[in-house]
C-alpha atoms as a PDB file:
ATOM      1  CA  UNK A   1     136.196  97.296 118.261  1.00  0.00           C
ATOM      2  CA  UNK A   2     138.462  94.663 116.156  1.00  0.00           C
ATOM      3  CA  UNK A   3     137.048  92.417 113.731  1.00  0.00           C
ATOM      4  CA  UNK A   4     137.724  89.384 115.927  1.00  0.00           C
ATOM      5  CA  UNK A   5     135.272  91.022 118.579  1.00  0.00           C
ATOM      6  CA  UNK A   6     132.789  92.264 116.329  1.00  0.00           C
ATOM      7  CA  UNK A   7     132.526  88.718 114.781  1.00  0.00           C
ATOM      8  CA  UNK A   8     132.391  87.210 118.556  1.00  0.00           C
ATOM      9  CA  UNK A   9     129.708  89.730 119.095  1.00  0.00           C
ATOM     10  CA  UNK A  10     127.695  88.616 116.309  1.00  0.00           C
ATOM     11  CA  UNK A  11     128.216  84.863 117.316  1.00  0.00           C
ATOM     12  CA  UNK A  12     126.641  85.326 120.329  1.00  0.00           C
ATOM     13  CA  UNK A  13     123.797  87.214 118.544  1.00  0.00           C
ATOM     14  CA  UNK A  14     123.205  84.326 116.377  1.00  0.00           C
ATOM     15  CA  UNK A  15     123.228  81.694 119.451  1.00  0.00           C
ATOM     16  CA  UNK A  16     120.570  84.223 121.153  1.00  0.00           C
ATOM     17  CA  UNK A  17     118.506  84.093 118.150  1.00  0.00           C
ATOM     18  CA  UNK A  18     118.391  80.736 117.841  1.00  0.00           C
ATOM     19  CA  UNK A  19     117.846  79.513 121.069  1.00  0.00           C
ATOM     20  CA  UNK A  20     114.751  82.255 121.037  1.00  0.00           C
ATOM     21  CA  UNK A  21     113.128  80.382 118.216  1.00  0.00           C
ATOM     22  CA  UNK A  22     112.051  77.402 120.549  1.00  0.00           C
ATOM     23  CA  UNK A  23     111.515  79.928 123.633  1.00  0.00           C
ATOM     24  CA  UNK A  24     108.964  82.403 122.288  1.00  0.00           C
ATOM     25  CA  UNK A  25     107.013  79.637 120.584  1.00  0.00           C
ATOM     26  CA  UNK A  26     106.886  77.928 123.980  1.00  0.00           C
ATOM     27  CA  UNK A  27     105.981  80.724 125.521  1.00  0.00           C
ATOM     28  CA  UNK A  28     103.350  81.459 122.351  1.00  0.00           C
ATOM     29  CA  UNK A  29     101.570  77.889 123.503  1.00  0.00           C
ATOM     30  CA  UNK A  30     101.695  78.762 126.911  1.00  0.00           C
ATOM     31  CA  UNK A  31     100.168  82.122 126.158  1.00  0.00           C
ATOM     32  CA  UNK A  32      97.505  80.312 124.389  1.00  0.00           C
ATOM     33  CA  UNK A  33      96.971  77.485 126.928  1.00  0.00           C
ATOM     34  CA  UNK A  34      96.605  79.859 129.956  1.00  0.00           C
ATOM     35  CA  UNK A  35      94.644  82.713 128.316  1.00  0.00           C
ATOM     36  CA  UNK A  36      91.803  79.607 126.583  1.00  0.00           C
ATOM     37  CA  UNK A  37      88.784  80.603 128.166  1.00  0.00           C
ATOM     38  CA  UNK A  38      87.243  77.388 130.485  1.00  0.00           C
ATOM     39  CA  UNK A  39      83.855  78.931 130.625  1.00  0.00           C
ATOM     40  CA  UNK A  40      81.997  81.093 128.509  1.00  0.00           C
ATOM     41  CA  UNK A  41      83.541  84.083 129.045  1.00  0.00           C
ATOM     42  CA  UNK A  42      83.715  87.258 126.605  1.00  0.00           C
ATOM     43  CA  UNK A  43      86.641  86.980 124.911  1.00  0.00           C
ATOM     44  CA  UNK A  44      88.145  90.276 123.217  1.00  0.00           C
ATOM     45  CA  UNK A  45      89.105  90.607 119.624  1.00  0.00           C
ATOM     46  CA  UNK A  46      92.719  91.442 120.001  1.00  0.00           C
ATOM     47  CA  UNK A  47      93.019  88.201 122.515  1.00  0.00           C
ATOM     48  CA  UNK A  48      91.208  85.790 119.933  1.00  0.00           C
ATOM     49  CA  UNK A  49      93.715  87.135 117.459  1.00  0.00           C
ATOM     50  CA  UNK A  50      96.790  87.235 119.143  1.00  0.00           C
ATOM     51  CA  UNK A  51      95.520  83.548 120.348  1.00  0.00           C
ATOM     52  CA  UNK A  52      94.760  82.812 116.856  1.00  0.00           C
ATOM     53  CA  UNK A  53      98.456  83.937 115.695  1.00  0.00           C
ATOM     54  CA  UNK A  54     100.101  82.081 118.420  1.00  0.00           C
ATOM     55  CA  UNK A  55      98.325  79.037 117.196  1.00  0.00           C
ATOM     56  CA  UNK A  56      99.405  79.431 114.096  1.00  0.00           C
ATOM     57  CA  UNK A  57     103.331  79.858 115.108  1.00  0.00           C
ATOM     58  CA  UNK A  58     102.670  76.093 117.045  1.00  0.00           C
ATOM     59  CA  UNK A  59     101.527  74.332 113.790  1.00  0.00           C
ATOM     60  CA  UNK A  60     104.389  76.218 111.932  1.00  0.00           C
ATOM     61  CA  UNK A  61     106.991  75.333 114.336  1.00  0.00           C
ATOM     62  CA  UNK A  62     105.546  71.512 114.441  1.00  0.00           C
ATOM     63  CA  UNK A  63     105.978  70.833 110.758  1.00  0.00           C
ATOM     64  CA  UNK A  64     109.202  72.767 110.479  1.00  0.00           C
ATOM     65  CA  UNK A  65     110.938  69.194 110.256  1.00  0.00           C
ATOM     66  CA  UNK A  66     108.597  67.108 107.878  1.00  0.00           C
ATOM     67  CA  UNK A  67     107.238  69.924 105.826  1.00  0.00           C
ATOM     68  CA  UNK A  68     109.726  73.202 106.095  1.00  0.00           C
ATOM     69  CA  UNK A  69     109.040  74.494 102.945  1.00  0.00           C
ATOM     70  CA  UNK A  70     104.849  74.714 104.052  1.00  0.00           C
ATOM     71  CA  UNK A  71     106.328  76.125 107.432  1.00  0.00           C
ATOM     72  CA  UNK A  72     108.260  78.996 105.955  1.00  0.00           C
ATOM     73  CA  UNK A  73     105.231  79.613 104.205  1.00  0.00           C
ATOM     74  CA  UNK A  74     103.012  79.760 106.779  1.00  0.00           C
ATOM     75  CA  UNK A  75     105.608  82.094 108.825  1.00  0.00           C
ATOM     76  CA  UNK A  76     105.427  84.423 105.856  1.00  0.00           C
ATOM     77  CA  UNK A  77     102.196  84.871 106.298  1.00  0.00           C
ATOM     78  CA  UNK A  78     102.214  85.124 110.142  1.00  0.00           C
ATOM     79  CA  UNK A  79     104.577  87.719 110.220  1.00  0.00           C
ATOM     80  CA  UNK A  80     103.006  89.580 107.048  1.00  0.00           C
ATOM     81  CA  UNK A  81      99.717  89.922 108.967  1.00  0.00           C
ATOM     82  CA  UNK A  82     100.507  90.107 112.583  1.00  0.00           C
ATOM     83  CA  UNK A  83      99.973  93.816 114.099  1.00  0.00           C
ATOM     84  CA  UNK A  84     101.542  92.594 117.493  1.00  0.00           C
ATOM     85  CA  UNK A  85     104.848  93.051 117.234  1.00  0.00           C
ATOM     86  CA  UNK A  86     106.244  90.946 120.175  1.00  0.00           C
ATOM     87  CA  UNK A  87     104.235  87.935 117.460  1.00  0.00           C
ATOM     88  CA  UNK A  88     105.995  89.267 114.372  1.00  0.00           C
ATOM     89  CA  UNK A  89     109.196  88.963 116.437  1.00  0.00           C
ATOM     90  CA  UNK A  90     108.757  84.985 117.265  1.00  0.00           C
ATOM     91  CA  UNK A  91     107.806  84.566 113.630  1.00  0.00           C
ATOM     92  CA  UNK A  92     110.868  86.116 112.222  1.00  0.00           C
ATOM     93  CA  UNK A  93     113.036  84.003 114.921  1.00  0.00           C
ATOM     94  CA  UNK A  94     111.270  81.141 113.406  1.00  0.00           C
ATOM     95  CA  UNK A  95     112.258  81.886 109.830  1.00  0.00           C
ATOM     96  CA  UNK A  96     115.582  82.469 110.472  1.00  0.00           C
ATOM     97  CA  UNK A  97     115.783  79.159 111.985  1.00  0.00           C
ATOM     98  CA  UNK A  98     114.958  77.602 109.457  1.00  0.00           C
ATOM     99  CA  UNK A  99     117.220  79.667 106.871  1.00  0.00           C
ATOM    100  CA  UNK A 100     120.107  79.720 108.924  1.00  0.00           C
ATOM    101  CA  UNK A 101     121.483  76.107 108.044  1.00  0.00           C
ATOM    102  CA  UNK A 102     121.398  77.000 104.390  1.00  0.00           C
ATOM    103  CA  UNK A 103     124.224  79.785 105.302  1.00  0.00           C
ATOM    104  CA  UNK A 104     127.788  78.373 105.558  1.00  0.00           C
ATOM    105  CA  UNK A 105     128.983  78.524 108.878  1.00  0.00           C
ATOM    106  CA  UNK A 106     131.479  81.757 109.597  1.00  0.00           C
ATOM    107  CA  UNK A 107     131.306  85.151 109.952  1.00  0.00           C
ATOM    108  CA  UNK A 108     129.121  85.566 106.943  1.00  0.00           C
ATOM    109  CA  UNK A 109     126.298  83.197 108.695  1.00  0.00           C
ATOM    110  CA  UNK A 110     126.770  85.368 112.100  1.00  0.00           C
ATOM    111  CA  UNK A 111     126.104  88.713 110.514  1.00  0.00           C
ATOM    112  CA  UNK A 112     123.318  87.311 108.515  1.00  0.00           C
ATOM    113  CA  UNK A 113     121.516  85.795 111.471  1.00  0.00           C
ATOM    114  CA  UNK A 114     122.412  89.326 113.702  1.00  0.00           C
ATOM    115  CA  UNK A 115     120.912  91.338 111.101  1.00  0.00           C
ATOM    116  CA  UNK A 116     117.763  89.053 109.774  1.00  0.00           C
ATOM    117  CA  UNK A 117     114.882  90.252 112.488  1.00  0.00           C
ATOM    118  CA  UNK A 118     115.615  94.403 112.164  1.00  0.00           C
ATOM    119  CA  UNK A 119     116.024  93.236 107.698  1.00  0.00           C
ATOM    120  CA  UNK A 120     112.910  91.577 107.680  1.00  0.00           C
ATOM    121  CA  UNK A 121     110.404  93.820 109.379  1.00  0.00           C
ATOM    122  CA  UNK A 122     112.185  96.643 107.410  1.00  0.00           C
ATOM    123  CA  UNK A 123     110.509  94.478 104.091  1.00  0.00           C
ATOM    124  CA  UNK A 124     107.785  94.718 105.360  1.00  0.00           C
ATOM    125  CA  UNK A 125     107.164  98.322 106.356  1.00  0.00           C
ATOM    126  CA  UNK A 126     108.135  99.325 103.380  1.00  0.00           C
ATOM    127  CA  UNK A 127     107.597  97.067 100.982  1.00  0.00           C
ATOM    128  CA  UNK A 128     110.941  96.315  99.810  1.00  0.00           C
ATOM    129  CA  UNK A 129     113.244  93.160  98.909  1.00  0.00           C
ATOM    130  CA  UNK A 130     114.736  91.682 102.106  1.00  0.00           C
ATOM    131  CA  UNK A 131     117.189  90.357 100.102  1.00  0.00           C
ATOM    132  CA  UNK A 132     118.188  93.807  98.719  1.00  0.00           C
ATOM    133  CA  UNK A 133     118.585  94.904 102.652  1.00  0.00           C
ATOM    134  CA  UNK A 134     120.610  92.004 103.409  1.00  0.00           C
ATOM    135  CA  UNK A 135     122.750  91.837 100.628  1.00  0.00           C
ATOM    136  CA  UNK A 136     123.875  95.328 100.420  1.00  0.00           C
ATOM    137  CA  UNK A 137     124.456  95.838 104.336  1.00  0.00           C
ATOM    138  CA  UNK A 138     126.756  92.537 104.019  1.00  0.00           C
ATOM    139  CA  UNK A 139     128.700  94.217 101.034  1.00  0.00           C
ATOM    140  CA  UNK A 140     128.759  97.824 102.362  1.00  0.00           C
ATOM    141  CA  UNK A 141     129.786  96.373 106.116  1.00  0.00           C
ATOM    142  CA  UNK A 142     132.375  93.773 104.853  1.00  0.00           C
ATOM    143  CA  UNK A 143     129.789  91.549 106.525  1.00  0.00           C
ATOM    144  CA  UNK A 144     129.312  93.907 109.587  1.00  0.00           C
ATOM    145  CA  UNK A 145     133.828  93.691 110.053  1.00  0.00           C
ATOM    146  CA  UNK A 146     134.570  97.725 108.513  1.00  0.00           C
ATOM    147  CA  UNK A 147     135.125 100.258 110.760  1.00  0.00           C
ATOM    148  CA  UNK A 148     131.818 102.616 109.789  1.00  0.00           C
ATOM    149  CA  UNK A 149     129.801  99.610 110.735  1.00  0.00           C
ATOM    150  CA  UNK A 150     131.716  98.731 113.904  1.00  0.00           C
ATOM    151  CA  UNK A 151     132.275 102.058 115.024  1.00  0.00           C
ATOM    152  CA  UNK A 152     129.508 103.835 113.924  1.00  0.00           C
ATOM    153  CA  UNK A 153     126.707 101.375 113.246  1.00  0.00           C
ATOM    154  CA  UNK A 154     126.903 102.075 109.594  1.00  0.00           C
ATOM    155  CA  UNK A 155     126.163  99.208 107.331  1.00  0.00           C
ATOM    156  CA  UNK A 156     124.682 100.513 103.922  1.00  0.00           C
ATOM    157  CA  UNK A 157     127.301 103.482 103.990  1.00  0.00           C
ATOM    158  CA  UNK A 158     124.500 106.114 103.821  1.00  0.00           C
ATOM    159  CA  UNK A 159     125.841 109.928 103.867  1.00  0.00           C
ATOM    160  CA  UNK A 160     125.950 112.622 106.472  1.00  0.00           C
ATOM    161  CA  UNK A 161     124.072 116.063 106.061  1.00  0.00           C
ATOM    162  CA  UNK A 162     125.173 119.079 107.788  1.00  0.00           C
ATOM    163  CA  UNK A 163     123.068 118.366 110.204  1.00  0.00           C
ATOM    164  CA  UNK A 164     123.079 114.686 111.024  1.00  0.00           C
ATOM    165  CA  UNK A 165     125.751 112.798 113.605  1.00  0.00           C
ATOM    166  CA  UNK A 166     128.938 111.780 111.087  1.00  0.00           C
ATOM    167  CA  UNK A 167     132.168 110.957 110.654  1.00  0.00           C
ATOM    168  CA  UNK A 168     134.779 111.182 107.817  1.00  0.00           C
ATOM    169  CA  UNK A 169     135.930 108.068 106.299  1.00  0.00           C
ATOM    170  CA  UNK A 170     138.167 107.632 103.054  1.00  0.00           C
ATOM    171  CA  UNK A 171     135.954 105.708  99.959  1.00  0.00           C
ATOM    172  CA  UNK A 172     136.439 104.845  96.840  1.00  0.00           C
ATOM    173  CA  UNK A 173     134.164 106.234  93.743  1.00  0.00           C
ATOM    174  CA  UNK A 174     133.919 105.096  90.419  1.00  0.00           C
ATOM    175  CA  UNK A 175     133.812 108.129  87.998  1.00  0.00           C
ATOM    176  CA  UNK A 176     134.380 108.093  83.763  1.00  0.00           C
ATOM    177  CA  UNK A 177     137.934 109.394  84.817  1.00  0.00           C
ATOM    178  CA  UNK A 178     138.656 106.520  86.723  1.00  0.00           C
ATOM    179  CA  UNK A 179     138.584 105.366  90.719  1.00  0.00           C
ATOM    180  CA  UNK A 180     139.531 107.860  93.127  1.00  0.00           C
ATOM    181  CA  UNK A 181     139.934 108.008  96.828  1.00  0.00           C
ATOM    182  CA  UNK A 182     138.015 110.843  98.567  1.00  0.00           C
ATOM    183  CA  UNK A 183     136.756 111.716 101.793  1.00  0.00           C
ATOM    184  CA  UNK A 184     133.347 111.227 102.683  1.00  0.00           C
ATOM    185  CA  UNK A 185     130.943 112.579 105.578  1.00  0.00           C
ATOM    186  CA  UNK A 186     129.478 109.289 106.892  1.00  0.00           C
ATOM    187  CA  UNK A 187     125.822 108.936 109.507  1.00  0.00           C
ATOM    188  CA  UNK A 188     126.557 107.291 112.727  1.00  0.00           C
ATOM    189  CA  UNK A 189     123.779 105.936 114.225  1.00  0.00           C
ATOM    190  CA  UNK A 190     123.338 104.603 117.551  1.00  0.00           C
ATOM    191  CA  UNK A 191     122.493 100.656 116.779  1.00  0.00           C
ATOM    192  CA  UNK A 192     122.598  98.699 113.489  1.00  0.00           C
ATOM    193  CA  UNK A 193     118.946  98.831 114.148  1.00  0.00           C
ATOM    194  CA  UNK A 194     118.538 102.534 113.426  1.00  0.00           C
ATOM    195  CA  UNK A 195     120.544 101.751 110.312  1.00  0.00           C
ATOM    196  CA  UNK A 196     118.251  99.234 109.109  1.00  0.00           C
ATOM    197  CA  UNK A 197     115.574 101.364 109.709  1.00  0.00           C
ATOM    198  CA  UNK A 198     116.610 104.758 107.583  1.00  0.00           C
ATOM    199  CA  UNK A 199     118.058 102.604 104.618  1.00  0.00           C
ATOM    200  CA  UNK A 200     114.672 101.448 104.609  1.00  0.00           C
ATOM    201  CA  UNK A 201     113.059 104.756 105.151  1.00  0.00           C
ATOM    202  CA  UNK A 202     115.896 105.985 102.161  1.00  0.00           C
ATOM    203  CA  UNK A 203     114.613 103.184  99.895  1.00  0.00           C
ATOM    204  CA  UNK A 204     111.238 103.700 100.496  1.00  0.00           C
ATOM    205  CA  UNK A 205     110.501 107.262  99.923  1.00  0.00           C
ATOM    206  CA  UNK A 206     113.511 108.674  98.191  1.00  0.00           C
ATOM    207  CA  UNK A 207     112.222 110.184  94.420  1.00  0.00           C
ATOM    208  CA  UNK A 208     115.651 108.503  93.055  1.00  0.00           C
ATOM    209  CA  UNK A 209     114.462 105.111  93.943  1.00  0.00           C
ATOM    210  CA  UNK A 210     110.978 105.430  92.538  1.00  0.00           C
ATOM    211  CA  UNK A 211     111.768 103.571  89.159  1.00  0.00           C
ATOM    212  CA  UNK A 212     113.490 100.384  91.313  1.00  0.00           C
ATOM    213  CA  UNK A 213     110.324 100.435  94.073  1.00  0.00           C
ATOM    214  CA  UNK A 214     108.023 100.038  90.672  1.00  0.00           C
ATOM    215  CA  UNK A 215     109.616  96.651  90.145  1.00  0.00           C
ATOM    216  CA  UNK A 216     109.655  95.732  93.898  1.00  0.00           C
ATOM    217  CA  UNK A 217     108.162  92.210  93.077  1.00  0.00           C
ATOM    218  CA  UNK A 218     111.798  91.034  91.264  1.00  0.00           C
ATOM    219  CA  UNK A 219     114.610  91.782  93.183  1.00  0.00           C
ATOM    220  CA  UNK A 220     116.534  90.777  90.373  1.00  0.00           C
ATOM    221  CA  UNK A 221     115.009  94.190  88.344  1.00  0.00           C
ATOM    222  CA  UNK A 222     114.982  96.221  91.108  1.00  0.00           C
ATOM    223  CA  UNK A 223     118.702  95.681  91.821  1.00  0.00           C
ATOM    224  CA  UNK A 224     119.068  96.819  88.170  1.00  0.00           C
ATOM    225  CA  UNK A 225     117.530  99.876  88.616  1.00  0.00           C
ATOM    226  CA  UNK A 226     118.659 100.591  92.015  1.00  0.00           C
ATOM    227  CA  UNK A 227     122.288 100.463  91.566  1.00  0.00           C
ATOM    228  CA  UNK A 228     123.368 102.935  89.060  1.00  0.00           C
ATOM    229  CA  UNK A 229     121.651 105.586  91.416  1.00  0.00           C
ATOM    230  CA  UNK A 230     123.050 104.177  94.726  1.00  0.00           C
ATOM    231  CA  UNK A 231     126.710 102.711  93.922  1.00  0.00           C
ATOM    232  CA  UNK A 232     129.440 104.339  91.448  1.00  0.00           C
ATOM    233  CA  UNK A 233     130.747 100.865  91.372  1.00  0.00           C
ATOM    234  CA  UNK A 234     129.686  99.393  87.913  1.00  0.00           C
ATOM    235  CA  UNK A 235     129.975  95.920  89.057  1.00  0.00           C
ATOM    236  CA  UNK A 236     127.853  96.847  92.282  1.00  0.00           C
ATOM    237  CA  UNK A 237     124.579  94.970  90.702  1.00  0.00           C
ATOM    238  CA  UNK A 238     126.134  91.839  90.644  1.00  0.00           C
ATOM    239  CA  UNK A 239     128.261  91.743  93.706  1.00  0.00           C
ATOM    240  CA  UNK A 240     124.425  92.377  95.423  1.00  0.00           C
ATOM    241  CA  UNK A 241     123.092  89.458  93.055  1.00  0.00           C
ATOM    242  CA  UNK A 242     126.158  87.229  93.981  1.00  0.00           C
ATOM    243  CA  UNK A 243     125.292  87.313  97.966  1.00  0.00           C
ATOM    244  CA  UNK A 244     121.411  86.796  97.138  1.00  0.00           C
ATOM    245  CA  UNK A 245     121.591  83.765  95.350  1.00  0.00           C
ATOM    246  CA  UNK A 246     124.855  82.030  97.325  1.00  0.00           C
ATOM    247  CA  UNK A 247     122.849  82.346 100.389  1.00  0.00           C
ATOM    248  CA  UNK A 248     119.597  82.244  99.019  1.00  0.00           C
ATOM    249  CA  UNK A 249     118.118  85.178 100.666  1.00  0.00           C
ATOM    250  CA  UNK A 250     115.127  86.133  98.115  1.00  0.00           C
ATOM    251  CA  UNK A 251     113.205  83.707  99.703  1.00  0.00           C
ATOM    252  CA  UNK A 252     111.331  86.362 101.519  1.00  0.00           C
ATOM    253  CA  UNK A 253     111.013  88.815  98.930  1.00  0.00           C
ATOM    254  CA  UNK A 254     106.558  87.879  98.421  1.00  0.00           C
ATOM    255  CA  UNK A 255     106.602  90.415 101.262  1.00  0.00           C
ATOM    256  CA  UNK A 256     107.883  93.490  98.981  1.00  0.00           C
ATOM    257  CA  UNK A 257     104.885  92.879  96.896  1.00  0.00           C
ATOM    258  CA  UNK A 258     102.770  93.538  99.864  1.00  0.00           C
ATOM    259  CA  UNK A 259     101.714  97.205 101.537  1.00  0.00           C
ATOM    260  CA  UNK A 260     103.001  95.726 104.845  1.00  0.00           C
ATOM    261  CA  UNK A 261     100.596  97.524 107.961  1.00  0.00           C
ATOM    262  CA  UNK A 262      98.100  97.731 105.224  1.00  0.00           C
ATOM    263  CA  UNK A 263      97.791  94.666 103.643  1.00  0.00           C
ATOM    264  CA  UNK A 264      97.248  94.419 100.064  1.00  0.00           C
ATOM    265  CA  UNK A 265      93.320  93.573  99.125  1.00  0.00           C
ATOM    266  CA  UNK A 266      94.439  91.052  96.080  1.00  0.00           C
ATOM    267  CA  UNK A 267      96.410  88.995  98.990  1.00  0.00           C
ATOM    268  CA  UNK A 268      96.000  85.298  98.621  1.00  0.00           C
ATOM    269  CA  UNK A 269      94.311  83.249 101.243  1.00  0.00           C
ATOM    270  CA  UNK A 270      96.734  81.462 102.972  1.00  0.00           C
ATOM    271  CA  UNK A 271      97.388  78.038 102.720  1.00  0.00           C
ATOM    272  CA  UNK A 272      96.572  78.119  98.538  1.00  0.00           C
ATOM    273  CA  UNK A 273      99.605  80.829  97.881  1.00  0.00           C
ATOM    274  CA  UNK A 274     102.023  79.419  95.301  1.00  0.00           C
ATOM    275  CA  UNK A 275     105.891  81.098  96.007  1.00  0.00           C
ATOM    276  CA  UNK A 276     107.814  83.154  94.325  1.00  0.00           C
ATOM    277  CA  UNK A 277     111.148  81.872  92.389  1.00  0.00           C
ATOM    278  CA  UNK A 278     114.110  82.145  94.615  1.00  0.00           C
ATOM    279  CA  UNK A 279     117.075  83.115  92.171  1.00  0.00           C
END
């Protein structure tokens, strides 16, 4: 696939997206309207709180234009706590609507909003930077246009084993003797999704990346400490820090610092949480 489809492809993704952000919180009220008991009728615990969420995602999505700073906030927090994921899902669509306009328009902006929903939820399973994810599968892709992440689905350029699915690719490595050009055994992976998903998993639970997941509340510090282990490229730290601040995509990191499906007990009640710095 050229680089003109791929960014076509991821176009059409965005447009999707956004045009999903006002359908599932429609359908969220709907939900809400139809399943609101008329009579005093049992109601069970999983209904009150998926009607409780989907409440929630209205009065986010109707202050999103007088008050989108308290909205994001409130998504955070909707999508942080939700156990359903089909809710999680609108509330992510709802973020990225309202980060998307603070991307420059391009291929950069597609890629972003393609690659948001499968970033995020990664965060939050395993309690890591969503700007980190973001940042390094738009600088390991080329912004989703090289061939290992239009071929093959790779974006963070994550290694084969003997026994995973690869391909060889030339890549450059830094070394004390210089840059060289070797070949490499790549993963392929069946959607971008799956890559999201084992970067995080690689993050995560990797022994290497222990001393970066101990700062997992600064991105900034965790970058420092994750890229000497994950890149030979000595500038790699600050081509990641570059892409986070331009496009201001630490502005989800609070989740790292939670235990995502179980939810830190020092968590803040909502509505009285102050935000982290972005940059």
């Amino acid at each position: 696939m050229n680089a003109l489809a791929t960014c076509s492809r991821l176009v059409l993704t965005m447009l999707m997206l956004s045009a999903l952000v006002d359908l599932s919180t429609l359908l969220g009220e709907r939900v809400a309207a139809i399943t609101a008991p008329t009579t005093a009728v049992a109601v069970s615990p999983a209904l009150q709180t998926r009607r409780a969420m989907m409440g929630r995602l209205a009065d986010a999505r109707a202050i999103s234009s007088s008050d989108p700073v308290r909205a994001e906030d409130d998504l955070i927090d909707i999508f942080d706590e939700a156990r359903d994921p089909q809710v999680r899902s609108a509330a992510a669509l709802q973020l990225l609507g309202l980060a998307i306009n603070d991307w420059p328009r391009g291929h950069q902006q597609s890629f972003l909003a393609a690659v948001f929903p499968a970033a995020i939820e990664s965060g939050r399973q395993h309690s890591l930077p969503p700007s980190i994810i973001l940042a390094q599968a738009a600088l390991e892709s080329g912004w989703g246009r090289s061939r290992l992440a239009t071929s093959h689905n790779n974006l963070f350029g994550i290694k084969a084993n003997a026994a995973q699915p690869g391909v060889e690719y030339p890549t450059l490595e830094a070394s004390a003797d210089g840059v060289q050009i070797i070949r490499q055994r790549f993963r392929s992976y069946d959607s971008t999704h799956a890559s999201i998903a084992e970067h995080g998993a690689l993050l995560s639970g990797d022994d290497r990346y222990q001393e970066a997941r101990a700062s997992r509340g600064n991105w900034r510090t965790f970058l420092a400490k994750l890229a000497p282990v994950y890149a030979s490229d000595p500038h790699y730290a600050r081509s990641i820090s570059q892409i986070i601040t331009r496009y201001k995509l630490d502005r989800w990191d609070e989740l790292a610092s939670r235990d995502g499906d179980t939810l830190l007990a020092a968590t803040t009640t909502r509505g009285t949480r102050g935000r982290l710095p972005r940059g």
